[in-house]
Protein backbone atom coordinates (compact mmCIF):
# COMPACT_ATOMS: atom_id res chain seq x y z
CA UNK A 1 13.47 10.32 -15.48
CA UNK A 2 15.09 8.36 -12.61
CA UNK A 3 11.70 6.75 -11.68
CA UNK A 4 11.73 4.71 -14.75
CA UNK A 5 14.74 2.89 -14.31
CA UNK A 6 15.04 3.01 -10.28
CA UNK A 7 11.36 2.05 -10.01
CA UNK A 8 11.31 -0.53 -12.62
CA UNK A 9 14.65 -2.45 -11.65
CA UNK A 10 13.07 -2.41 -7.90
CA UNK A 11 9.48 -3.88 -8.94
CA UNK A 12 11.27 -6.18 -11.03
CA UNK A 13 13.02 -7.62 -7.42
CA UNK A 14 10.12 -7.82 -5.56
CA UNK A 15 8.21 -9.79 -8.06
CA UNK A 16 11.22 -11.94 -9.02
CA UNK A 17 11.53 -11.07 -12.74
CA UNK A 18 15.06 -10.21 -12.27
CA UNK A 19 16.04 -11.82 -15.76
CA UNK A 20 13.35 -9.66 -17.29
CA UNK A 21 11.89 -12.49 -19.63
CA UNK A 22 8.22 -11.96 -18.27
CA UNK A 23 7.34 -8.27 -18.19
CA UNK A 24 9.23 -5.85 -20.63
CA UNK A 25 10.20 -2.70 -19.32
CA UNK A 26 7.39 -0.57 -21.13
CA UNK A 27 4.98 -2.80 -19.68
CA UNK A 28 6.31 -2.90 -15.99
CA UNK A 29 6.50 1.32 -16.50
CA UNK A 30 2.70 1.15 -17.16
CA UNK A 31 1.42 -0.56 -14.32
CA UNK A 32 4.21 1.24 -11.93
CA UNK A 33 1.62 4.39 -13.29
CA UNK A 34 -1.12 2.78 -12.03
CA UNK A 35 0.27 1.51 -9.00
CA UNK A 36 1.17 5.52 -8.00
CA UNK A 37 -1.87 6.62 -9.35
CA UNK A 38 -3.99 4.17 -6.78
CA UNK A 39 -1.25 5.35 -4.10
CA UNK A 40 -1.86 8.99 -4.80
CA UNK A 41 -5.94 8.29 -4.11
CA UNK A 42 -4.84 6.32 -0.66
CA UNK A 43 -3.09 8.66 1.02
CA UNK A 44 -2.04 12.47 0.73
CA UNK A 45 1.72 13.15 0.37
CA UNK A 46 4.07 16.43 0.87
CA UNK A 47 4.45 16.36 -2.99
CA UNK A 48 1.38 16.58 -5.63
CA UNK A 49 2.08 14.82 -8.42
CA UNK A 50 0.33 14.72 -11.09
CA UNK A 51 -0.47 11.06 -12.55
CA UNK A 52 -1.21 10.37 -16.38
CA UNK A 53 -1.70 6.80 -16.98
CA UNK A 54 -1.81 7.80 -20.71
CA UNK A 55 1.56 9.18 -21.29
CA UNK A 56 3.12 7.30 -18.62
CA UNK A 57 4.45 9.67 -16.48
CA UNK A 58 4.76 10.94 -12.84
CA UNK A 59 5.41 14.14 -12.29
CA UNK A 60 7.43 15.56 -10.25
CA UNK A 61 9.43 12.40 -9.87
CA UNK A 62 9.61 10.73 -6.58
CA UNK A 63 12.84 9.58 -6.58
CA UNK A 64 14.49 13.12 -7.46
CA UNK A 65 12.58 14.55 -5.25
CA UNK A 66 13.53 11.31 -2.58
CA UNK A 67 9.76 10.61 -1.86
CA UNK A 68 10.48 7.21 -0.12
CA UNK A 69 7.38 6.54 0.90
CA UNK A 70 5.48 7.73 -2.14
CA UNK A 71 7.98 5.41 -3.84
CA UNK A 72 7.88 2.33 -1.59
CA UNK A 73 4.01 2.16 -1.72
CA UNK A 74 3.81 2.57 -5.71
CA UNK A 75 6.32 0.06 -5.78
CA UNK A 76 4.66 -2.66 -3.38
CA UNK A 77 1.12 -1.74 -5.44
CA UNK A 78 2.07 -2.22 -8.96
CA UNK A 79 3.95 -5.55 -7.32
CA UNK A 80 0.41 -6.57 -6.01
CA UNK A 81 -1.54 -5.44 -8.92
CA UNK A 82 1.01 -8.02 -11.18
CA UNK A 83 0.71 -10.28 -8.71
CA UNK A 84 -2.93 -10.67 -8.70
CA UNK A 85 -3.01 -10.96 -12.66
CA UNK A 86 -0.54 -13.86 -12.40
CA UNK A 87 -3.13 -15.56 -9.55
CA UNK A 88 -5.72 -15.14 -12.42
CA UNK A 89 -3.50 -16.65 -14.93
CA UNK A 90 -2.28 -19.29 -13.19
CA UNK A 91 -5.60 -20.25 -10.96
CA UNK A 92 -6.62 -21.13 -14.99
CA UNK A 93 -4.00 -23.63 -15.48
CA UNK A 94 -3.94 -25.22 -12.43
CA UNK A 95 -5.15 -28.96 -13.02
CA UNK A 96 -4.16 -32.00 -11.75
CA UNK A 97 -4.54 -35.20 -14.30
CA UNK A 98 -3.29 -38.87 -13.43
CA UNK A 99 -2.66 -41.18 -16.32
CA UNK A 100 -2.34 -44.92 -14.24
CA UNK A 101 1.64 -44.23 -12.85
CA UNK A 102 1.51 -40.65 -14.23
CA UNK A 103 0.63 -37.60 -12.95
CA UNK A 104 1.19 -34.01 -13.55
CA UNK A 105 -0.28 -31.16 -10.97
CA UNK A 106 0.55 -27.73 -11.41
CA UNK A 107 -1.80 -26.28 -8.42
CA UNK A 108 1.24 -25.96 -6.83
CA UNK A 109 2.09 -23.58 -8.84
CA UNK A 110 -1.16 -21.58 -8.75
CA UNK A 111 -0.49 -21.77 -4.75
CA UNK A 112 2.56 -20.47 -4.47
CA UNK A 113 1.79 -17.25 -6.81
CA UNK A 114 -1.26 -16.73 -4.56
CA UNK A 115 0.42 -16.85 -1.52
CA UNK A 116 3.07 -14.39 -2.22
CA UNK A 117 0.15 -12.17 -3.93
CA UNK A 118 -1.43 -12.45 -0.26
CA UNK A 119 2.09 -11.43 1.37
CA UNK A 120 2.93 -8.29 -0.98
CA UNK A 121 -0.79 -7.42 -0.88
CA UNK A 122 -1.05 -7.43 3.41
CA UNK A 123 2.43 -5.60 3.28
CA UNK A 124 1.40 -2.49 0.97
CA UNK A 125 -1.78 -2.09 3.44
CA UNK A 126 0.25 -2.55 6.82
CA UNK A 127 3.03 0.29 5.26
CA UNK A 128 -0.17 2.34 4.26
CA UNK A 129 -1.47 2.13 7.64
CA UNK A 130 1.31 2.94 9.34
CA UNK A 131 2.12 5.70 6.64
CA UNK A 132 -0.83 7.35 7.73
CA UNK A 133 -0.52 6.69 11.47
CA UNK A 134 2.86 8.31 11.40
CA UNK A 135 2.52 11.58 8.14
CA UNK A 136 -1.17 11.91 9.66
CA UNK A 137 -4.22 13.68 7.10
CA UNK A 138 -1.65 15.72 4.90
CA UNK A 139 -2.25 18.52 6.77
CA UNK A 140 0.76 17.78 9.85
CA UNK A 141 -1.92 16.10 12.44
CA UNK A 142 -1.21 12.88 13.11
CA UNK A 143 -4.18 10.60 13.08
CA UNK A 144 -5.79 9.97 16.41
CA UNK A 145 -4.73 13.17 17.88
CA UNK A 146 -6.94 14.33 20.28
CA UNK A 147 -6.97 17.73 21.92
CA UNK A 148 -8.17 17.60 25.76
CA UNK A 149 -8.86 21.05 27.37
CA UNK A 150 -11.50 22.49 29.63
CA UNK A 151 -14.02 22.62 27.32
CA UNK A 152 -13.49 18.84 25.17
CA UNK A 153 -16.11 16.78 26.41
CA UNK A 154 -13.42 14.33 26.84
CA UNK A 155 -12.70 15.98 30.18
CA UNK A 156 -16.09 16.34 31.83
CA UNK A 157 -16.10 13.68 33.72
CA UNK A 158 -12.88 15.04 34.68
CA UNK A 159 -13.53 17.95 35.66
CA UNK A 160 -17.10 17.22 37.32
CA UNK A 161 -18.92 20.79 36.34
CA UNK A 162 -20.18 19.27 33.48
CA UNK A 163 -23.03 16.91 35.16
CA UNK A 164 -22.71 17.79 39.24
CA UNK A 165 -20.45 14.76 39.37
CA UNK A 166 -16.85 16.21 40.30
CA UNK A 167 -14.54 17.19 43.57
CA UNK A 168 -16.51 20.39 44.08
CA UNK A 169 -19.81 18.38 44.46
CA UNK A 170 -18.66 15.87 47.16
CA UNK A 171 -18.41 12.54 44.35
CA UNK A 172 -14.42 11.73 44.94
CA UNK A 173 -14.99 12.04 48.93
């Protein structure tokens, strides 16, 4: 299945593991299942697929079937979900001790991680916002669509027949 390698070698950019010594590829496959499966919950896409975090598999594949975005935001997910392990790891190690001209401080470290878990975290919800801004419900409406007709109360005012208040009654004289 392409979304095992395609997938994997693009979460592996975006969290910088390029030389694969952190996260094996099994692992990073496991977590790019729950990534999709918390993407699938978030929004509704063109394609069902069908999740099992068990057996590790998406089906149909999104990148067969070129799902960008269904691929994009499982990507930027699992990236966010890694990333906020590594916070948790890290925030544990990160001391500061001072030995007269000595000193070691790794908060630093713990810093940086967090701030890049803050970036790839705000990004996944911006693209899921405007995701569903542009794709809509699921269903082809795009969300905030509004239908204004002779009968929407939206257009009483408009109108003026609804409360005596209109052109016909003398109020825009």
């Amino acid at each position: 299945m392409p979304w095992k390698m395609d997938m994997v070698l693009m979460l592996r950019s975006i969290i910088g593991d390029l030389d694969s010594t952190k996260y094996t590829d099994e692992r990073l496959k496991q977590v790019l299942v729950v990534g999709a499966y918390n993407v699938q919950n978030d929004a509704e896409f063109p394609n069902t697929y069908t999740v099992n975090v068990g057996q590790v598999s998406i089906s149909p594949d999104p990148v067969d079937t070129s799902d960008t975005d269904f691929t994009v935001l499982t990507i930027y997910k699992s990236a966010c979900i890694l990333l906020g392990s590594e916070v948790k790891t890290e925030s544990a190690n990160a001391i500061s001790i001072k030995d007269g001209p000595s000193a070691i401080d790794l908060r630093g470290v713990s810093a940086s991680i967090a701030a890049l878990y803050k970036t790839i975290c705000d990004k996944y919800d911006e693209m899921l916002t405007l995701y569903r801004y542009e794709k809509g419900s699921g269903d082809g409406t795009p969300v905030g669509g509004a239908i204004l007709g002779p009968y929407s109360p939206a257009s009483w005012g408009v109108r003026g027949d609804r409360y005596g208040y209109g052109p016909r009654d003398g109020y825009f004289q």
